[in-house]
N, C-alpha and C. Protein backbone atom coordinates (compact mmCIF):
# COMPACT_ATOMS: atom_id res chain seq x y z
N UNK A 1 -0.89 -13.51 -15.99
CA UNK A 1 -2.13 -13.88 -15.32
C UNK A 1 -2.70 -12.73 -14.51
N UNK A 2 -3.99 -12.88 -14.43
CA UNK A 2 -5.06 -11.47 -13.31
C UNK A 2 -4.58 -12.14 -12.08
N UNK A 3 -4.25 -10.81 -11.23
CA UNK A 3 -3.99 -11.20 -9.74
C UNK A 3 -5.44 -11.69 -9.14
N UNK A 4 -5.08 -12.46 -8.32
CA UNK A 4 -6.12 -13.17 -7.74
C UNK A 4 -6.96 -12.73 -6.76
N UNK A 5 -7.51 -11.04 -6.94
CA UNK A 5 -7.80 -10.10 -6.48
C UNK A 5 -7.88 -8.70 -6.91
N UNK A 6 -8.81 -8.03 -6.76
CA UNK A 6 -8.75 -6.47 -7.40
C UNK A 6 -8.83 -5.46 -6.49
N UNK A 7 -8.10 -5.66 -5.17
CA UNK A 7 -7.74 -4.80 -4.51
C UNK A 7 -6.54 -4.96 -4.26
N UNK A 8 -5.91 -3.90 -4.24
CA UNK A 8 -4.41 -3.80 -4.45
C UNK A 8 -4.39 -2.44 -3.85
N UNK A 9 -2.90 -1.93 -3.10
CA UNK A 9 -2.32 -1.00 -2.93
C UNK A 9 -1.10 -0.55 -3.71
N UNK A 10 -0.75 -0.01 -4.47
CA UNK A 10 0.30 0.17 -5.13
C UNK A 10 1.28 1.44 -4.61
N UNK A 11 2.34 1.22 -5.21
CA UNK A 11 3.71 2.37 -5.05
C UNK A 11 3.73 2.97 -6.17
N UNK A 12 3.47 4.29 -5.99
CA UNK A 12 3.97 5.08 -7.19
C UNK A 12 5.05 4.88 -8.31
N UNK A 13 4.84 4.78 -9.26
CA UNK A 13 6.31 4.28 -10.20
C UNK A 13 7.11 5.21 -9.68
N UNK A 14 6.76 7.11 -9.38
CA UNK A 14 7.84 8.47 -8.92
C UNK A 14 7.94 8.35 -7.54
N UNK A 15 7.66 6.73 -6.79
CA UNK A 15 8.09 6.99 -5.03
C UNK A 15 9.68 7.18 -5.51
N UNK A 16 9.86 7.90 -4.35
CA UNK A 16 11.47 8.11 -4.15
C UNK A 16 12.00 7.05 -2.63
N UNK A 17 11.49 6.28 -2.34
CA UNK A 17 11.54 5.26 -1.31
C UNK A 17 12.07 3.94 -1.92
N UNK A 18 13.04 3.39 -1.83
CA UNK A 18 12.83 2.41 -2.51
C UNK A 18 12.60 0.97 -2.14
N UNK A 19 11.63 1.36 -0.50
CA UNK A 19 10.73 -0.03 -0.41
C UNK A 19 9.52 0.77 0.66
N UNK A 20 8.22 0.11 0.50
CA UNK A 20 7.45 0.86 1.35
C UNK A 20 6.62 -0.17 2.02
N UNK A 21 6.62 -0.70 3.72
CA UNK A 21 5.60 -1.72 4.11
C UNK A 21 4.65 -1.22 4.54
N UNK A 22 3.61 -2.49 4.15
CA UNK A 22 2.11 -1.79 4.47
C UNK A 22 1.21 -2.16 5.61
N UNK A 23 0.46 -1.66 5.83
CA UNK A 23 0.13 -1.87 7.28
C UNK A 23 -1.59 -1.48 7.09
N UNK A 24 -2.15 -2.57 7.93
CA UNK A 24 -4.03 -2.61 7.64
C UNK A 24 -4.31 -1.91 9.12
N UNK A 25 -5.52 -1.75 9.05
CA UNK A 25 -5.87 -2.33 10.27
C UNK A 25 -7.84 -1.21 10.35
N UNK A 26 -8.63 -1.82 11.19
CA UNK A 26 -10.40 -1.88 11.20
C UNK A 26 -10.52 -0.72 12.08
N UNK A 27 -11.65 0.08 12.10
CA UNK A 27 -11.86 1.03 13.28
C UNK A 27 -13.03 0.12 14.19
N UNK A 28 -13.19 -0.95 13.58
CA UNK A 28 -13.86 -1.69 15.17
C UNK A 28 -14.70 -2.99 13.80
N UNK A 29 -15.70 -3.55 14.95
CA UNK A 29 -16.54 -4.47 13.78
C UNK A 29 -17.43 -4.14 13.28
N UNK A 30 -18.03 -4.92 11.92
CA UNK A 30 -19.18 -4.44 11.41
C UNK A 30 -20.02 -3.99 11.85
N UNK A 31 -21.27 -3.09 11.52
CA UNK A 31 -21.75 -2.74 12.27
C UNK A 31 -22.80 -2.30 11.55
N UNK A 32 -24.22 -3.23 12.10
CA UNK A 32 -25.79 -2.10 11.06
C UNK A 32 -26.70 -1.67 12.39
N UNK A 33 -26.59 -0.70 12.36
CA UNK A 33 -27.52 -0.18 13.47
C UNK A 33 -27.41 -0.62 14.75
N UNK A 34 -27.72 -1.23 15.65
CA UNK A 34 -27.24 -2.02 16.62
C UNK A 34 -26.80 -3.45 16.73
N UNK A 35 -26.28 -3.85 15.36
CA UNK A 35 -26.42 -5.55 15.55
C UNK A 35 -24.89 -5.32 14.74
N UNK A 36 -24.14 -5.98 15.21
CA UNK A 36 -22.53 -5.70 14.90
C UNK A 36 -22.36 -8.07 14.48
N UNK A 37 -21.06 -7.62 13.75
CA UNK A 37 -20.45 -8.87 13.45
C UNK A 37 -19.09 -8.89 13.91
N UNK A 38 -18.84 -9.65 14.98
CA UNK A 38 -17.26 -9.66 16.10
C UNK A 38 -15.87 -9.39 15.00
N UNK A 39 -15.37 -8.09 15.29
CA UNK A 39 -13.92 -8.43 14.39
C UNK A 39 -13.52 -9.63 14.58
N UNK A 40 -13.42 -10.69 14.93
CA UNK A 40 -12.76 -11.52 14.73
C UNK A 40 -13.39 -12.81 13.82
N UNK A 41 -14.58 -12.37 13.18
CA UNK A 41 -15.13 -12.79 12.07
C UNK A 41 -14.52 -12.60 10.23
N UNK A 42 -13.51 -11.66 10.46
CA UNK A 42 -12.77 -11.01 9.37
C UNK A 42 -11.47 -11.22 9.13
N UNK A 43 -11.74 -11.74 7.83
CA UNK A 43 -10.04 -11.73 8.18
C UNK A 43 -9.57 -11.48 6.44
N UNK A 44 -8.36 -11.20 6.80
CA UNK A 44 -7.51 -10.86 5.40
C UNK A 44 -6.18 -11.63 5.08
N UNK A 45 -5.38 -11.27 4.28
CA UNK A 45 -4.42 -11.91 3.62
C UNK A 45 -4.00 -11.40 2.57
N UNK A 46 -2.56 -10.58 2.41
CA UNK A 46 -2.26 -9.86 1.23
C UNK A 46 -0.54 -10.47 0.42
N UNK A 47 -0.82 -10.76 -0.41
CA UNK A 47 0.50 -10.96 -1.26
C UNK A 47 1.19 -9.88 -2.39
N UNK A 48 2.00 -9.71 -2.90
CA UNK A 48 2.60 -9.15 -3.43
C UNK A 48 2.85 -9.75 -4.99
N UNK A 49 2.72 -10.92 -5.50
CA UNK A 49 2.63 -11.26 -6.60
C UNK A 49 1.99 -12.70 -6.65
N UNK A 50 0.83 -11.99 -6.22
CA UNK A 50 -0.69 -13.57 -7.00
C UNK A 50 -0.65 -13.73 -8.11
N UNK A 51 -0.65 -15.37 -8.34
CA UNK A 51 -0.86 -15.74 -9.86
C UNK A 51 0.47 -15.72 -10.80
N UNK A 52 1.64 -14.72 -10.20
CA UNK A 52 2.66 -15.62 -11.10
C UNK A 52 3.83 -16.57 -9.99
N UNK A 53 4.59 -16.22 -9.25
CA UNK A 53 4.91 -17.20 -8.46
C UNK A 53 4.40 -17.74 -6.89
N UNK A 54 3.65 -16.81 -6.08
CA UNK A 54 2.66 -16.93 -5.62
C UNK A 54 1.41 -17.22 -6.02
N UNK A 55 0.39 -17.89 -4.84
CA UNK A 55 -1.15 -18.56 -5.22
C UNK A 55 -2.05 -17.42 -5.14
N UNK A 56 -1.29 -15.87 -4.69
CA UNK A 56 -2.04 -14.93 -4.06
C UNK A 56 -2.85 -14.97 -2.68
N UNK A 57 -3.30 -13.89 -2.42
CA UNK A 57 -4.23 -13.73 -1.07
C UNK A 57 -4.58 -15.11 -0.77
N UNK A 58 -4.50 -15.81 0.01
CA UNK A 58 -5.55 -17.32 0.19
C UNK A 58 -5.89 -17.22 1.80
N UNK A 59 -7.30 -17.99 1.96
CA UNK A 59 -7.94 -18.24 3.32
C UNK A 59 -7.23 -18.88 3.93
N UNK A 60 -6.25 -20.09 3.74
CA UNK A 60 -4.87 -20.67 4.49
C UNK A 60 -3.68 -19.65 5.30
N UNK A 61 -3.60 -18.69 4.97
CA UNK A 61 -2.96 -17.75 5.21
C UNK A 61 -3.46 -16.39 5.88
N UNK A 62 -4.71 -16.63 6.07
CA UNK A 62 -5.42 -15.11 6.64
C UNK A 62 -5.87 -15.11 8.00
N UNK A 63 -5.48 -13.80 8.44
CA UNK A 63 -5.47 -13.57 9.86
C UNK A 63 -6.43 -12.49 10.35
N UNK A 64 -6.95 -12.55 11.37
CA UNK A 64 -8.01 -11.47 11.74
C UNK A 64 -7.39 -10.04 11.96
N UNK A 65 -8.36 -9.36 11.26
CA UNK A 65 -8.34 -8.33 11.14
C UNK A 65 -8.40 -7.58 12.31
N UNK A 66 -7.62 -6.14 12.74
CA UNK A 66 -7.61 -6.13 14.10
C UNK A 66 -7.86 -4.02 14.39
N UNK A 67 -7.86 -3.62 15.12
CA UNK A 67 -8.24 -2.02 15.70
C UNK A 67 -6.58 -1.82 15.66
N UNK A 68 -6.07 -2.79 15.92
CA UNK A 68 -4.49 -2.23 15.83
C UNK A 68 -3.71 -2.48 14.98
N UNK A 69 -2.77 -1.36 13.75
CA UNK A 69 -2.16 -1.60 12.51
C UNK A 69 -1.08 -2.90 12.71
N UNK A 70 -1.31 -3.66 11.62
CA UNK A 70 -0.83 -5.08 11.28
C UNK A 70 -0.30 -4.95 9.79
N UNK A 71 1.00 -5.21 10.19
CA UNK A 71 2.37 -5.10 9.05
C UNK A 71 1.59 -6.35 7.98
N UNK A 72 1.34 -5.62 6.81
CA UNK A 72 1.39 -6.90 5.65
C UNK A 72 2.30 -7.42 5.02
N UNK A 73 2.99 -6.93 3.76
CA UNK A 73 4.15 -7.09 3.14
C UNK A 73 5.19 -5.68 2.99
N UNK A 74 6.69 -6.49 3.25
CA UNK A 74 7.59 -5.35 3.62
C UNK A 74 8.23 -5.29 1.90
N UNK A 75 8.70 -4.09 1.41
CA UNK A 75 9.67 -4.10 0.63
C UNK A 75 9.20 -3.93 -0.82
N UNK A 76 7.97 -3.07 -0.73
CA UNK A 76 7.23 -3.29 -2.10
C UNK A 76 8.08 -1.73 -2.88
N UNK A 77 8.37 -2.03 -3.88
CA UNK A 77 8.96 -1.21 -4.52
C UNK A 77 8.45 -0.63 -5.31
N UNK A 78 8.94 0.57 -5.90
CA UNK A 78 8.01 1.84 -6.97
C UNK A 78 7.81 0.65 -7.88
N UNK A 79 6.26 0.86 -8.51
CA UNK A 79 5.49 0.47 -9.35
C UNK A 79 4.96 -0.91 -9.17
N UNK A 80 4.95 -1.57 -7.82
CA UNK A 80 4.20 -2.52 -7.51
C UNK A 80 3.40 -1.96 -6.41
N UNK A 81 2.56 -3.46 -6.20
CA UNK A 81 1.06 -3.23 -5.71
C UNK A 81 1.27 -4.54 -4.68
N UNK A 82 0.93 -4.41 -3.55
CA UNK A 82 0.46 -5.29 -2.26
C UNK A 82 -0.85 -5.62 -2.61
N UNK A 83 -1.57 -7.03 -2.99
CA UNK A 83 -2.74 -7.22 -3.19
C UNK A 83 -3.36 -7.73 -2.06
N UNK A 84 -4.58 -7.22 -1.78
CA UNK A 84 -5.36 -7.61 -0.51
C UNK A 84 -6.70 -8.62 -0.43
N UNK A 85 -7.00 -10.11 -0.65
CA UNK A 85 -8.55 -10.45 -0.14
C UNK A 85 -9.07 -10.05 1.28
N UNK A 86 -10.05 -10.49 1.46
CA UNK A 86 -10.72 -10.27 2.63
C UNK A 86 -11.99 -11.54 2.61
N UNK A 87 -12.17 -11.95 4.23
CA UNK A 87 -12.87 -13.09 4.04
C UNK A 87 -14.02 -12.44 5.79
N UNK A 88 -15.22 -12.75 5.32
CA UNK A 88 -16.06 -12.39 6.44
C UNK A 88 -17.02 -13.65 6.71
N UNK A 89 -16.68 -14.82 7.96
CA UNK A 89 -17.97 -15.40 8.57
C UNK A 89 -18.62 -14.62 9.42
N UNK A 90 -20.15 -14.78 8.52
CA UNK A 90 -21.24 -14.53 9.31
C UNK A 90 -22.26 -14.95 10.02
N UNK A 91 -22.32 -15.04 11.64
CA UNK A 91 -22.51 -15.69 12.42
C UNK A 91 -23.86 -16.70 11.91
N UNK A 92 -24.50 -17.36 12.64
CA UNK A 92 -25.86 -18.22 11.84
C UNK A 92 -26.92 -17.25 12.66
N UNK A 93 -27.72 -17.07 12.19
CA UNK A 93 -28.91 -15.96 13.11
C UNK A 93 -28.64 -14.81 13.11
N UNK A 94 -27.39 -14.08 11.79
CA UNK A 94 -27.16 -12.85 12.20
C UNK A 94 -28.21 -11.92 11.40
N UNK A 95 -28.84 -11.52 12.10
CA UNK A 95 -30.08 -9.80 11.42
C UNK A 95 -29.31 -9.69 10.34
N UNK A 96 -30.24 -9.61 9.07
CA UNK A 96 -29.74 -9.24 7.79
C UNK A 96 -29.82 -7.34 7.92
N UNK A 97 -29.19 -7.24 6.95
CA UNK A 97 -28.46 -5.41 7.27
C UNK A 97 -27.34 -5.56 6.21
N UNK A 98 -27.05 -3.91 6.02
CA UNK A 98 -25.72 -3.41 5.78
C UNK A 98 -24.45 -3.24 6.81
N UNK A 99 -24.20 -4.13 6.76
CA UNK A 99 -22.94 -4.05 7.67
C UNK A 99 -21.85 -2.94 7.24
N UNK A 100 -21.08 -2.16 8.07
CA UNK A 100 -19.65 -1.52 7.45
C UNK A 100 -18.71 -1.20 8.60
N UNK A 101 -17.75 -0.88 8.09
CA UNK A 101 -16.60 -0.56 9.20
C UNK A 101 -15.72 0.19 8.25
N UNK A 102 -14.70 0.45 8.99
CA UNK A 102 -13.34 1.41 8.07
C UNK A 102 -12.09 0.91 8.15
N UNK A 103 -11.66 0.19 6.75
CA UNK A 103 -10.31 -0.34 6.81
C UNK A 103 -9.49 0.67 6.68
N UNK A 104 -8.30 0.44 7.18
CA UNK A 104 -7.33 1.84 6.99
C UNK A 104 -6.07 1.05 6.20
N UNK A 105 -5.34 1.43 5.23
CA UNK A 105 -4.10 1.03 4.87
C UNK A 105 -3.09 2.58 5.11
N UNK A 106 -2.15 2.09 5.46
CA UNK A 106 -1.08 3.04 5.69
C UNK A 106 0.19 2.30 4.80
N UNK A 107 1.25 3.38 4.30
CA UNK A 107 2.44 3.13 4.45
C UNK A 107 3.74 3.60 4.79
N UNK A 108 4.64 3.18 5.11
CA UNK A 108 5.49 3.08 6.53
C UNK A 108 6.96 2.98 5.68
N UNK A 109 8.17 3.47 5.61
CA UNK A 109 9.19 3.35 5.23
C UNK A 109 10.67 2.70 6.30
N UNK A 110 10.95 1.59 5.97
CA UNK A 110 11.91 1.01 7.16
C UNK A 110 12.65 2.54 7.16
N UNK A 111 13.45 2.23 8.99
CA UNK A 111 13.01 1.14 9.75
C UNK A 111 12.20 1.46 10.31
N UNK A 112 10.99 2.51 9.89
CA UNK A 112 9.76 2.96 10.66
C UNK A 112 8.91 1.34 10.72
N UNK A 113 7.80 1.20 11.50
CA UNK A 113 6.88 -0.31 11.63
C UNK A 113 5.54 0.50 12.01
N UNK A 114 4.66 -0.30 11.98
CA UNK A 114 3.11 -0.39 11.52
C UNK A 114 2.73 0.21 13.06
């Protein structure tokens, strides 16, 4: 089955690590010109195998996105992928615009942390 998402972080099949956790995190909230959308309008949720024994990424499970790195899934091994959704409410009355911000993914090798 297609993961239930097409953003993904993957591990090199040649990592020499043999688990790597990943870690998100926003350089602030959206933002078009002067009219911003509150980080805490955002939120994410990443799994490691959507669609075959997992439901994948789901809105039941997603947490706001934050300025400070937030551990996703630990233990992903060469040649898999941490898959990521992302979910944005937008306020009622918010100025239409291009909103953007900068997600960052990092990864981190135990027992280093996010």
């Amino acid at each position: 089955p297609a993961p239930a998402t097409a953003y993904g972080v993957k591990v090199s099949f040649d990592s020499n690590v043999p688990g790597v956790t990943f870690c998100i995190s926003a350089n602030g909230p959206l933002q078009s010109g002067l009219n911003t959308i509150p980080i805490g309008n955002y939120k994410w949720d990443a799994d490691v195998d959507p669609g075959n024994i997992n439901p994948g990424p789901i809105l039941i499970n997603a947490v706001g996105i934050s300025t400070i790195f937030q551990q996703a899934d630990i233990g992903i091994t060469p040649g898999f992928a941490d898959y990521f959704r992302f979910w944005l409410t937008v306020p009622a009355g918010q100025p239409a615009g291009t909103y953007t911000n900068q997600i960052t993914f990092k990864g981190v090798v135990p027992p280093n942390v996010c």
